[in-house]
N, C-alpha and C. Protein backbone atom coordinates (compact mmCIF):
# COMPACT_ATOMS: atom_id res chain seq x y z
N UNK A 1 66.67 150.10 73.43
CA UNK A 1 65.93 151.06 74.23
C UNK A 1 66.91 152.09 74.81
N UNK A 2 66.49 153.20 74.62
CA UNK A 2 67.17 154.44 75.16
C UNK A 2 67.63 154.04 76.63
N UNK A 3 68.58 154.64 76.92
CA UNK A 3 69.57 154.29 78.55
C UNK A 3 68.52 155.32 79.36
N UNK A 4 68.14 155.37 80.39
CA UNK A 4 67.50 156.11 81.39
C UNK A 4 65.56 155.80 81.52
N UNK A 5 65.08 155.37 80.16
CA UNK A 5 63.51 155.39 79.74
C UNK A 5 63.26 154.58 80.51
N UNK A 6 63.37 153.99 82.15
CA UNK A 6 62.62 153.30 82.69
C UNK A 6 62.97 154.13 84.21
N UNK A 7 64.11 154.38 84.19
CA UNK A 7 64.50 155.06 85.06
C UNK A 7 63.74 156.98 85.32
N UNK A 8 63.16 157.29 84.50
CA UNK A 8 62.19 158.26 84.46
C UNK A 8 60.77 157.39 84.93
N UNK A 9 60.50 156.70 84.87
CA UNK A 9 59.30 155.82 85.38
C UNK A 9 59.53 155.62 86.60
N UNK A 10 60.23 154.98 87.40
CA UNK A 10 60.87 155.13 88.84
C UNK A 10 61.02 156.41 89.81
N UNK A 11 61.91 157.36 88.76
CA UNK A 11 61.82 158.37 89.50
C UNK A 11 60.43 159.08 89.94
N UNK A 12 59.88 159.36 89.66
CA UNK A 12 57.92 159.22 89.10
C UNK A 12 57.52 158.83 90.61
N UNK A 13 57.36 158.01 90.51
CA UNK A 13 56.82 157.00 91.25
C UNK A 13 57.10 157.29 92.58
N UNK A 14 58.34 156.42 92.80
CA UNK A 14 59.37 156.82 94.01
C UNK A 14 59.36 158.64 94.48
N UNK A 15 59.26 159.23 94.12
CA UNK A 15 59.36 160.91 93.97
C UNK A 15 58.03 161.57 94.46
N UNK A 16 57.29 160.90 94.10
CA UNK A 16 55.81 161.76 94.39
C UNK A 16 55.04 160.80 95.64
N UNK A 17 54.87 161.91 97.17
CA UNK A 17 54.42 161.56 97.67
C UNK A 17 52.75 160.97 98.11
N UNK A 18 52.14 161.18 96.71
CA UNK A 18 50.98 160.76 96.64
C UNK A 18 50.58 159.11 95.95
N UNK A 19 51.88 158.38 96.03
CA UNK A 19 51.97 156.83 95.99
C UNK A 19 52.74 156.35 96.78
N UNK A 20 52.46 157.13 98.16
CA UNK A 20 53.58 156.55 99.12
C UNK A 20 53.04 155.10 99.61
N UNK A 21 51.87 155.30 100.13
CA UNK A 21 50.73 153.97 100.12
C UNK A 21 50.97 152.75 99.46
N UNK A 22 51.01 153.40 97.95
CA UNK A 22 50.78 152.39 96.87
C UNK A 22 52.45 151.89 96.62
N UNK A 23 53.76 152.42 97.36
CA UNK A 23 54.62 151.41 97.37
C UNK A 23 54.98 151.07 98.64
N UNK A 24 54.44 151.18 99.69
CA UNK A 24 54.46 150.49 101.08
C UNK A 24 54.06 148.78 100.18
N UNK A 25 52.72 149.43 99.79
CA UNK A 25 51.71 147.65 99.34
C UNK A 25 52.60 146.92 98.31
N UNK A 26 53.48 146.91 97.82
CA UNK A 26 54.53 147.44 96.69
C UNK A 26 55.22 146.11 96.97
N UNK A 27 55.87 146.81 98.26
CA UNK A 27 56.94 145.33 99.51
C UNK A 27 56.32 145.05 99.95
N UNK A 28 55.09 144.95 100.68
CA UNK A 28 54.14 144.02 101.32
C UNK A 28 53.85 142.85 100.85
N UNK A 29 53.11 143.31 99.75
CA UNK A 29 53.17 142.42 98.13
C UNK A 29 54.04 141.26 97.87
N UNK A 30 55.36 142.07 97.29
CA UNK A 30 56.72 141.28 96.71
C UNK A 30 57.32 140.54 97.92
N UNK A 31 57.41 141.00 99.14
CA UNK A 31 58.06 140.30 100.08
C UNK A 31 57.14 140.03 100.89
N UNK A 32 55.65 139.49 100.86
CA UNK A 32 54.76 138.65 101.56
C UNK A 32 54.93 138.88 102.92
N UNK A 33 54.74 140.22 103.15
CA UNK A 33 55.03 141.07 104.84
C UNK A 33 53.48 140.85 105.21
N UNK A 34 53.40 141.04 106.43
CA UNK A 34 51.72 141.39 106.59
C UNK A 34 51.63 142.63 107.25
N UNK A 35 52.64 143.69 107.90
CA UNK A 35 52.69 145.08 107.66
C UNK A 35 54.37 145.17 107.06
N UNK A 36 54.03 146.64 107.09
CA UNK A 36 55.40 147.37 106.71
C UNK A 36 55.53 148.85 107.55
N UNK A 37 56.41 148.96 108.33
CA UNK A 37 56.65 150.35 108.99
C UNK A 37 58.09 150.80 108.61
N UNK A 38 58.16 151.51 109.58
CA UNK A 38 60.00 151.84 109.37
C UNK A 38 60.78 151.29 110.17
N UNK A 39 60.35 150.16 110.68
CA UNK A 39 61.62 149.30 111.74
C UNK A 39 61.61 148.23 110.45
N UNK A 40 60.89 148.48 109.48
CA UNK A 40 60.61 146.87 108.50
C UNK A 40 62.19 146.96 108.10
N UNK A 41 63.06 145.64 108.12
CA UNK A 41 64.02 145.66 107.33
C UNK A 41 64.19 145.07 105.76
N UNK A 42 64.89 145.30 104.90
CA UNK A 42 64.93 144.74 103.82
C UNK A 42 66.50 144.73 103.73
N UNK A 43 66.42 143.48 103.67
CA UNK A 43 68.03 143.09 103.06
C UNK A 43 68.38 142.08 102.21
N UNK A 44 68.03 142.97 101.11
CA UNK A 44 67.95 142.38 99.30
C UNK A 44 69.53 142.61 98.49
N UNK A 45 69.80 141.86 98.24
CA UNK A 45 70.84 141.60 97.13
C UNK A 45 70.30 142.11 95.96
N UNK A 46 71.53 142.36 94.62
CA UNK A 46 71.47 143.02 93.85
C UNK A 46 70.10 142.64 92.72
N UNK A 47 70.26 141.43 93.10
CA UNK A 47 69.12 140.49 92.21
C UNK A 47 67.77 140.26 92.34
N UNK A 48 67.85 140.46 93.67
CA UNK A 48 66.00 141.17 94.37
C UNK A 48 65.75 141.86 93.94
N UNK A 49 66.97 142.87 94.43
CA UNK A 49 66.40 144.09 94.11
C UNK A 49 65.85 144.87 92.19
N UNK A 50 66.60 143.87 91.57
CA UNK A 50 66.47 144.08 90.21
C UNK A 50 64.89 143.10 89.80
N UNK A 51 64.79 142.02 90.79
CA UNK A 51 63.48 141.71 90.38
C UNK A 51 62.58 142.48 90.64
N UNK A 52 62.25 143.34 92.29
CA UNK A 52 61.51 143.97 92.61
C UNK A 52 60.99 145.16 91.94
N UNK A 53 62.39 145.78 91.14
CA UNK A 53 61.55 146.91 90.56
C UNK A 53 61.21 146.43 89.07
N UNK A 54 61.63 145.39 88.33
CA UNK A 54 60.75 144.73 87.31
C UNK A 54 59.40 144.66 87.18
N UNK A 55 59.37 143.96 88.76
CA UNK A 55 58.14 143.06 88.56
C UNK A 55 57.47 144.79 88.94
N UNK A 56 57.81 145.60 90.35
CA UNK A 56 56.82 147.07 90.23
C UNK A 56 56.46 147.55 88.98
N UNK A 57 57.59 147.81 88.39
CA UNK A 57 56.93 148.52 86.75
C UNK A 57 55.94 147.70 85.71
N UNK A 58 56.41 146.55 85.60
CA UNK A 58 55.48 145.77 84.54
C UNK A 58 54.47 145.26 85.66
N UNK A 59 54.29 144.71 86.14
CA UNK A 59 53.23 143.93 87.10
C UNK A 59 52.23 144.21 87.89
N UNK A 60 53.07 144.80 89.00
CA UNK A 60 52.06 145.34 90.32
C UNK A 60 51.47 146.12 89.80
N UNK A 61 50.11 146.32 89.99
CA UNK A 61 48.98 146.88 89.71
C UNK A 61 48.34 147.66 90.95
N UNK A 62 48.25 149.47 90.47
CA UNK A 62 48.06 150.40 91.36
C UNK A 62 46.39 150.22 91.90
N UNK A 63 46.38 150.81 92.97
CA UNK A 63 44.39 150.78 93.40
C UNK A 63 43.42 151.46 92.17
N UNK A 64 44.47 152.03 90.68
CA UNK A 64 43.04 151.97 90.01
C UNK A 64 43.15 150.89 88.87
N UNK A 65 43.64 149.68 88.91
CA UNK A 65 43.89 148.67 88.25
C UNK A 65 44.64 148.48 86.96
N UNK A 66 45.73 150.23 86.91
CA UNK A 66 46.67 150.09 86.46
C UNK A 66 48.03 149.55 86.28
N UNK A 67 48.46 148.88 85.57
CA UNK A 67 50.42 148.61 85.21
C UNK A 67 50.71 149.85 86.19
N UNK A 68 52.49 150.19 86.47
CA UNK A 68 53.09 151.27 86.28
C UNK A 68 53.28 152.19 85.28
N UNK A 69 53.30 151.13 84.00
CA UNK A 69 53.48 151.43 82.92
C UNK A 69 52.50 152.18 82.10
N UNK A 70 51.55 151.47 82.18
CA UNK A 70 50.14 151.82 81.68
C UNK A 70 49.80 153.50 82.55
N UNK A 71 50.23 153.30 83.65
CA UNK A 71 49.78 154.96 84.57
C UNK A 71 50.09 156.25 84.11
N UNK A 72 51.70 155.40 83.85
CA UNK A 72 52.83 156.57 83.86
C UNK A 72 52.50 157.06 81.95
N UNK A 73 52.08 156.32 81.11
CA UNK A 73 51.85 156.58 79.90
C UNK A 73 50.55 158.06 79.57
N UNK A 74 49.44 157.15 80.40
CA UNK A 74 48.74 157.79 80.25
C UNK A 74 48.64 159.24 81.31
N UNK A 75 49.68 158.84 82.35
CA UNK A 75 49.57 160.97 82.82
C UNK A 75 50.47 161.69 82.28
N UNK A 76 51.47 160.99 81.56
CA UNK A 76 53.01 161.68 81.05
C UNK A 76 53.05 163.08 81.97
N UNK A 77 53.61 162.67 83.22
CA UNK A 77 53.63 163.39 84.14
C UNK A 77 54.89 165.03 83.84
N UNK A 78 55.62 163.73 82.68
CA UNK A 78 56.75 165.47 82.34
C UNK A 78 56.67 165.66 80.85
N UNK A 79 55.61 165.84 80.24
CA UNK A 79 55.06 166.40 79.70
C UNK A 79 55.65 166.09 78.44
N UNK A 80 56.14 164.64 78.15
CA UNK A 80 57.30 164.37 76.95
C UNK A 80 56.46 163.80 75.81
N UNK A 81 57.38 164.71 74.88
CA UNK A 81 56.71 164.61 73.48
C UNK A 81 56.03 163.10 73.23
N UNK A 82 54.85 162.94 72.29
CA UNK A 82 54.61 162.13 72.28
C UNK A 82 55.32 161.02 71.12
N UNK A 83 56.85 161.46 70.45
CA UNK A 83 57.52 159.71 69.86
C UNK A 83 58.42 159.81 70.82
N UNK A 84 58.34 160.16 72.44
CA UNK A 84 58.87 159.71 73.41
C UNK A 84 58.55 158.71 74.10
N UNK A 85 57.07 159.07 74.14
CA UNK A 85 56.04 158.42 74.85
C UNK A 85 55.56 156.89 74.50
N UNK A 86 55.79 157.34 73.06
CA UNK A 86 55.55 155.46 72.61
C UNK A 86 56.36 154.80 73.08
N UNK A 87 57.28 154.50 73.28
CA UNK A 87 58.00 153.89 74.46
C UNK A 87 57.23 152.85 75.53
N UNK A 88 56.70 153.68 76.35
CA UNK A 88 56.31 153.33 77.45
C UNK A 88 54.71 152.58 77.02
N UNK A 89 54.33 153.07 75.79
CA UNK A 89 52.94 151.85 75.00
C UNK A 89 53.10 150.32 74.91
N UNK A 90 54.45 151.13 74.00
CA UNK A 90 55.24 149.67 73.18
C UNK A 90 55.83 148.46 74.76
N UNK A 91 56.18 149.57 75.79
CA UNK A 91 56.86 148.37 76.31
C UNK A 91 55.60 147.42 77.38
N UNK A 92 54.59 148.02 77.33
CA UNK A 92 53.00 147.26 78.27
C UNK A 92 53.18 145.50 77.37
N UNK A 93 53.07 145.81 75.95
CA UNK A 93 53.47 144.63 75.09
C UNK A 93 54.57 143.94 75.38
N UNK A 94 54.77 143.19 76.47
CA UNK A 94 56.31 141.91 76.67
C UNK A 94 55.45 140.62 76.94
N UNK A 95 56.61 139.88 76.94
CA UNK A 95 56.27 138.46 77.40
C UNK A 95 57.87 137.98 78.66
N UNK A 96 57.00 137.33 79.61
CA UNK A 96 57.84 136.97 80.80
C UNK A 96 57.96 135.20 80.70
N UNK A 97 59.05 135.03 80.95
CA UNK A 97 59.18 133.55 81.20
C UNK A 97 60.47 132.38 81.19
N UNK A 98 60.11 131.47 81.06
CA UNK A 98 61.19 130.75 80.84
C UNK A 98 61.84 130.29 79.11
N UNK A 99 62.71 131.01 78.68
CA UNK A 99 63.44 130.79 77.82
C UNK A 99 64.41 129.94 77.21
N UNK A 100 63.87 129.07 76.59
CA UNK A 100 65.15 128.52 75.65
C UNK A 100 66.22 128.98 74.48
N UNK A 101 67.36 128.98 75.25
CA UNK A 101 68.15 129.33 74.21
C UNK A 101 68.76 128.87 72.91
N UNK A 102 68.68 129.37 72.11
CA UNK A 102 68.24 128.12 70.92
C UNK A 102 69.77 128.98 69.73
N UNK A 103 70.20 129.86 69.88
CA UNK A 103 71.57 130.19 69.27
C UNK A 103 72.08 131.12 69.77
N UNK A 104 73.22 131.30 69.86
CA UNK A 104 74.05 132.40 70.86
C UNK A 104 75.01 133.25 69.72
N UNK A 105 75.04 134.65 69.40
CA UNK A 105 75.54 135.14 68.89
C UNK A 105 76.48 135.80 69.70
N UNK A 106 77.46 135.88 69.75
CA UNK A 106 78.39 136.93 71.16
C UNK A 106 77.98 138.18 70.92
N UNK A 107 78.23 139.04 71.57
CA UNK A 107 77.50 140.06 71.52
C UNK A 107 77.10 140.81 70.37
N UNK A 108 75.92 140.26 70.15
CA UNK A 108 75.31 140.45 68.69
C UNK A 108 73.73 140.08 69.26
N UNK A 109 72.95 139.09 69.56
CA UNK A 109 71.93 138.56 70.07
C UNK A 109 71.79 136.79 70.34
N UNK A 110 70.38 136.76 70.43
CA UNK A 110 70.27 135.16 71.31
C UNK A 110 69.26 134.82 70.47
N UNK A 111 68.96 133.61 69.92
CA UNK A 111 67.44 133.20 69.00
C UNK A 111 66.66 132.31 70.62
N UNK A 112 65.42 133.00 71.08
CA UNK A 112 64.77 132.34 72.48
C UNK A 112 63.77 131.93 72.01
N UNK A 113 63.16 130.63 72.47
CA UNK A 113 61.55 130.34 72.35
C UNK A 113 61.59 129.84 73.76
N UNK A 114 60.09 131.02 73.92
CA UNK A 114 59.43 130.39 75.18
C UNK A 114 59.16 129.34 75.64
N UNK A 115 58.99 128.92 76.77
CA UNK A 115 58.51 126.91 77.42
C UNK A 115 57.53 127.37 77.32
N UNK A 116 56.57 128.31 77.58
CA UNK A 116 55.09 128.46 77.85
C UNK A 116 54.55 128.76 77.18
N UNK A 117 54.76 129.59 75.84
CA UNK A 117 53.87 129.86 74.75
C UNK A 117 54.50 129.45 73.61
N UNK A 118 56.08 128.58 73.48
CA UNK A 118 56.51 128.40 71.97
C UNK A 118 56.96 129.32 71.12
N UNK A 119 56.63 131.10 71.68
CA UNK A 119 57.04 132.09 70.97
C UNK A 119 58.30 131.59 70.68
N UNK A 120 59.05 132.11 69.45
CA UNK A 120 60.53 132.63 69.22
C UNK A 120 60.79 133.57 68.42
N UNK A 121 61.98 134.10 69.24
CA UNK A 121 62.48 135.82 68.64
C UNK A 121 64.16 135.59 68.76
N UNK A 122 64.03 136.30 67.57
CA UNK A 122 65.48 136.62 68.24
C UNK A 122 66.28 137.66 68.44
N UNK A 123 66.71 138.14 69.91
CA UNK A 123 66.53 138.83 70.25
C UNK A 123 68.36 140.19 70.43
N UNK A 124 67.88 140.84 69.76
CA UNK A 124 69.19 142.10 69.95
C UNK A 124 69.58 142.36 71.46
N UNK A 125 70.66 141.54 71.65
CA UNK A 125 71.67 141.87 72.87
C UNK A 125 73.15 141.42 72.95
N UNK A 126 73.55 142.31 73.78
CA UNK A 126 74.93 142.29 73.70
C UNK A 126 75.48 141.36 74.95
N UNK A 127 75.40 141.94 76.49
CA UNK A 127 75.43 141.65 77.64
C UNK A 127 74.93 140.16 77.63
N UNK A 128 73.89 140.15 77.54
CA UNK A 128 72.96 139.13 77.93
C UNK A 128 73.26 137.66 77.18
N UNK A 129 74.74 138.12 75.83
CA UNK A 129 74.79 136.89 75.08
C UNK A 129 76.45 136.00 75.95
N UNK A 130 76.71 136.49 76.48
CA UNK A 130 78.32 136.10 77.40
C UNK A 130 77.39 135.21 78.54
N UNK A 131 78.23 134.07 78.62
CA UNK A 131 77.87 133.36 79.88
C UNK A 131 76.67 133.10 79.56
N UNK A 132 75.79 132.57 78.44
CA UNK A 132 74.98 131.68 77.99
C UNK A 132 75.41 130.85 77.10
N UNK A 133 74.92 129.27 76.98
CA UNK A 133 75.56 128.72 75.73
C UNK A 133 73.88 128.01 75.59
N UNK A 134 73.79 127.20 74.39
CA UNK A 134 72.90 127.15 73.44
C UNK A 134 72.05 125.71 74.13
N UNK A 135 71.07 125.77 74.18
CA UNK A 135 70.31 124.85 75.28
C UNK A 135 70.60 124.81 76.81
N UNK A 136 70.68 126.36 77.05
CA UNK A 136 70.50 126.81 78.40
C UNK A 136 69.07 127.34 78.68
N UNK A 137 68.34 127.85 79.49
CA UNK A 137 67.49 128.29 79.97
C UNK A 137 67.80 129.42 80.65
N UNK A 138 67.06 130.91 80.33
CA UNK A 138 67.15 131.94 80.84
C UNK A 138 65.75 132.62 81.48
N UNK A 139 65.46 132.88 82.69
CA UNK A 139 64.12 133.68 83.21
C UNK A 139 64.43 135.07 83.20
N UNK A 140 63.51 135.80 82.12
CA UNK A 140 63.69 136.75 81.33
C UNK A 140 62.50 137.45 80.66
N UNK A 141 62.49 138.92 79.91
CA UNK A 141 61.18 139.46 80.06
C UNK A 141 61.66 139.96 78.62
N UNK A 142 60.80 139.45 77.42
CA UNK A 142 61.07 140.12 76.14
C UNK A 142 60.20 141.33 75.86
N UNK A 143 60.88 142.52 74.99
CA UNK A 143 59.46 142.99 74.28
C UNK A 143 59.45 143.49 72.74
N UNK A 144 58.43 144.06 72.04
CA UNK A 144 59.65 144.55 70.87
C UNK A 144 59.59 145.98 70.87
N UNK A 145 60.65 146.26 70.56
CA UNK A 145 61.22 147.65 70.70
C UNK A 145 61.15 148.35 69.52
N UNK A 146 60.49 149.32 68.70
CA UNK A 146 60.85 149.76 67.49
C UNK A 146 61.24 148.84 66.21
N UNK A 147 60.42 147.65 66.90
CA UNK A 147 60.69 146.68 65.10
C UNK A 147 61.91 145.58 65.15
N UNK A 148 62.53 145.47 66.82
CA UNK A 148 63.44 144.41 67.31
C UNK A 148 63.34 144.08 68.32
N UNK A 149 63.78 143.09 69.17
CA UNK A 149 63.26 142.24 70.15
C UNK A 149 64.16 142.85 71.08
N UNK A 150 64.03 143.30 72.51
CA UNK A 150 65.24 143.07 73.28
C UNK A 150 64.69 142.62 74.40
N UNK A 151 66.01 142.24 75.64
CA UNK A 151 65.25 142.04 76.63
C UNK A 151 65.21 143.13 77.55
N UNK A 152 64.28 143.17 78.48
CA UNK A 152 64.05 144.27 79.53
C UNK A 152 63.86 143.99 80.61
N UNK A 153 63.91 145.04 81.46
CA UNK A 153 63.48 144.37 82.94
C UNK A 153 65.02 144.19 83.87
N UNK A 154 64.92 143.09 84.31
CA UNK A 154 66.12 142.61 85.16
C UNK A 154 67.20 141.84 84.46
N UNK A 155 68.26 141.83 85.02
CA UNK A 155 69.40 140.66 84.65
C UNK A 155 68.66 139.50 84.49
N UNK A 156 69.04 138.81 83.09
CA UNK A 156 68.32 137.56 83.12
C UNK A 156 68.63 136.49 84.15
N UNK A 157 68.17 135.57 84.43
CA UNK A 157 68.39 134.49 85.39
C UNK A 157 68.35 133.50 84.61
N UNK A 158 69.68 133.04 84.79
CA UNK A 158 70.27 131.59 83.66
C UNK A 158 70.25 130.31 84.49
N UNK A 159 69.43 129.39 83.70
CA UNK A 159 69.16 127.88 84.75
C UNK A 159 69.91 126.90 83.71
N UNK A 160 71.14 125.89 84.01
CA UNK A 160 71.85 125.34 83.36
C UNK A 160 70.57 124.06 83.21
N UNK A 161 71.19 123.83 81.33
CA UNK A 161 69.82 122.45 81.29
C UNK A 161 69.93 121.44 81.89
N UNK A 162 70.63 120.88 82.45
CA UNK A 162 71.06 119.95 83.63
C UNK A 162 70.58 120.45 85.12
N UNK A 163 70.36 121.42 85.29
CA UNK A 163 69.92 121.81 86.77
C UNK A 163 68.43 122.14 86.51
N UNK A 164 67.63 121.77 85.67
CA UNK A 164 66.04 122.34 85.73
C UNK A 164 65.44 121.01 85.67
N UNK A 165 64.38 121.00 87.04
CA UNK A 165 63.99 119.60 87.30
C UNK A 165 62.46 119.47 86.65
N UNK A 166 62.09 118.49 87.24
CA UNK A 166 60.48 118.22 86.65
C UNK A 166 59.74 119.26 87.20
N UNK A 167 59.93 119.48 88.51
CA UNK A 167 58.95 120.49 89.41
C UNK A 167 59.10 121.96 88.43
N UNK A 168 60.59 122.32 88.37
CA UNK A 168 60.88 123.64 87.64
C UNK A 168 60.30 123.63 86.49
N UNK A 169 60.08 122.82 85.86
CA UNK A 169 59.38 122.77 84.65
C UNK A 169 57.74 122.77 84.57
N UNK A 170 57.30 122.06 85.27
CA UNK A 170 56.10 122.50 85.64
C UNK A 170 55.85 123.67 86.36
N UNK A 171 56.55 123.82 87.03
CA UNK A 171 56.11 125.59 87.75
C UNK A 171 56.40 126.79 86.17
N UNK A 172 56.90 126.73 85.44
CA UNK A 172 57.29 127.61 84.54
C UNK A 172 56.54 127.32 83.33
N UNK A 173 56.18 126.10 82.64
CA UNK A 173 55.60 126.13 81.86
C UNK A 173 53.73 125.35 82.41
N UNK A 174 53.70 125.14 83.52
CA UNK A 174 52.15 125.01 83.82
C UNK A 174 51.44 126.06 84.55
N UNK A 175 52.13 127.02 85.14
CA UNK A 175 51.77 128.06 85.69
C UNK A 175 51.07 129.13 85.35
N UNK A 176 49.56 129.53 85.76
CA UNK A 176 49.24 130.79 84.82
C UNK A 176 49.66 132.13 85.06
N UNK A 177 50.36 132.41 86.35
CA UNK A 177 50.78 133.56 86.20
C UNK A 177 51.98 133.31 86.53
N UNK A 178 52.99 133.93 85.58
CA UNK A 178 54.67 134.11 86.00
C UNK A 178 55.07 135.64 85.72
N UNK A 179 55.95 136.11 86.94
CA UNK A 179 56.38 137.29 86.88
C UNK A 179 57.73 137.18 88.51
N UNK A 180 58.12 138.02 88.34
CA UNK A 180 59.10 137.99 88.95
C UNK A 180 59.43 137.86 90.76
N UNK A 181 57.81 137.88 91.04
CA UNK A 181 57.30 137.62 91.99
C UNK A 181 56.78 136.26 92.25
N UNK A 182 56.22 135.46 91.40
CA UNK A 182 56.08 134.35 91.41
C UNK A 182 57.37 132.99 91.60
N UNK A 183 57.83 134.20 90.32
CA UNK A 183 59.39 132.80 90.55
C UNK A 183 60.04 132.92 91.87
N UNK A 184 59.94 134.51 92.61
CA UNK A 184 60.76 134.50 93.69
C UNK A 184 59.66 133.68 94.91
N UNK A 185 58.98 133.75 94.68
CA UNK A 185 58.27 132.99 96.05
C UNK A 185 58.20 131.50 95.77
N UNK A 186 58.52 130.90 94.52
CA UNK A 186 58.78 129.43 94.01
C UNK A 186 59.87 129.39 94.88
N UNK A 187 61.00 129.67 95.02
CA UNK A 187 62.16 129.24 95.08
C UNK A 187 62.61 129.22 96.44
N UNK A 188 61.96 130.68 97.11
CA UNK A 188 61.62 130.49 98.82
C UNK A 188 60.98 129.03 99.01
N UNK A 189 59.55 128.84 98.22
CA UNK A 189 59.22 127.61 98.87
C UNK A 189 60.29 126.62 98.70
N UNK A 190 61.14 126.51 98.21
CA UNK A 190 62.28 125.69 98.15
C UNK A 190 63.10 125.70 99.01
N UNK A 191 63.05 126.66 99.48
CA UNK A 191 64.31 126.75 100.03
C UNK A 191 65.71 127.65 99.79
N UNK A 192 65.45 128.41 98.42
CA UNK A 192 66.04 129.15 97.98
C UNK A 192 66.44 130.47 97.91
N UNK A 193 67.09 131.48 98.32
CA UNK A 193 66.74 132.62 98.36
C UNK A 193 66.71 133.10 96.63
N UNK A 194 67.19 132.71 95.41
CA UNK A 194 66.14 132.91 94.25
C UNK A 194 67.45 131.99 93.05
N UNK A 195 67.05 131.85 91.68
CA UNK A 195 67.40 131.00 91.10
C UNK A 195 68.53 130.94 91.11
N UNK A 196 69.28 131.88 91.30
CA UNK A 196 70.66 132.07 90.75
C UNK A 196 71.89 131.13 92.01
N UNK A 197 71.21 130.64 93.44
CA UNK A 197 71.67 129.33 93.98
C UNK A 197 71.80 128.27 93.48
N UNK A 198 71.00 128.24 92.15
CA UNK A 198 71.35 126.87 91.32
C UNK A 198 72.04 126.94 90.54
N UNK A 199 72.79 128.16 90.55
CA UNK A 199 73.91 127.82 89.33
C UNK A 199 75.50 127.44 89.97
N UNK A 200 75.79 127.81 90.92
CA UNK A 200 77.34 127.59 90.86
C UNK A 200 77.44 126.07 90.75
């Protein structure tokens, strides 16, 4: 995926004061506030913060029961050609979840099948193949891109197979909705401020 094509979706968003509303409800939402003003503090680490605007673009759903994605497609607010635009079609099509890693290419790609649907792809990345080894578990958002798999969204979140318990396993593969909001409020109920405490 082109470097910046999500980051034009953000700017969008964030930029135009006629969804100022619709991202107040945004953090209300993701961080289970019951208001939000300007004394509200947020003090998110790099990894929140990479879930939060994940889960905004693919997930949260605006007051007319649009994606971000789905919005921003259909107003193409800057007016970009349309084999720009497929882009932002193609990427409504992902799958979120818990991943098994099933071969590790170094930076080359990863072969993943889902816990929750059995999918497997395998998937073109570079980054994302260092500091995984092969029957690890990664919480992660696939999609396909022009005829190859990559991942999107946030830094994946790597759960060593020795650290994923019965509960984690049932929350990830019995769960009907998972998104990046879900896992983060799993892990609060734990006790956690989000997965990545279970790795050191």
């Amino acid at each position: 995926m082109k470097e910046g094509t999500i980051k034009k979706v953000s700017a969008y968003y964030f930029g135009e004061e006629q969804f100022k509303d619709e991202l107040d409800r945004v953090l209300k939402e993701f961080f289970n506030f019951r208001e939000i003003g300007q004394e509200t503090e947020l003090n998110m680490n790099s990894t929140e913060e990479e879930q939060l605007n994940e889960w905004f673009i693919f997930d949260f759903r605006l007051r007319n029961g649009k994606t971000i994605l789905q919005d921003f497609y259909e107003r193409n607010p800057f007016i970009l050609p349309q084999d720009e635009m497929y882009i932002y079609r193609v990427l409504q099509n992902n799958e979120y979840g818990l991943w098994k890693v099933l071969k590790v290419e170094t930076d080359k790609g990863l072969e993943l099948e889902n816990m929750q649907s059995a999918h497997k792809y395998y998937v073109s990345e570079k980054l994302g193949t260092r500091g995984v080894s092969r029957g690890d578990y990664i919480i992660a958002r696939v999609a396909n891109i022009e005829g190859k798999y990559e991942l999107v969204g946030a830094n994946p979140g790597k759960i060593k197979v020795d650290s994923l318990t019965r509960q984690d396993w049932k929350f990830f593969v019995k769960s009907k909705k998972i998104n990046p909001k879900t896992v983060r409020d799993y892990y609060f109920e734990r006790g956690e401020k989000n997965f990545q405490e279970n790795q050191s």
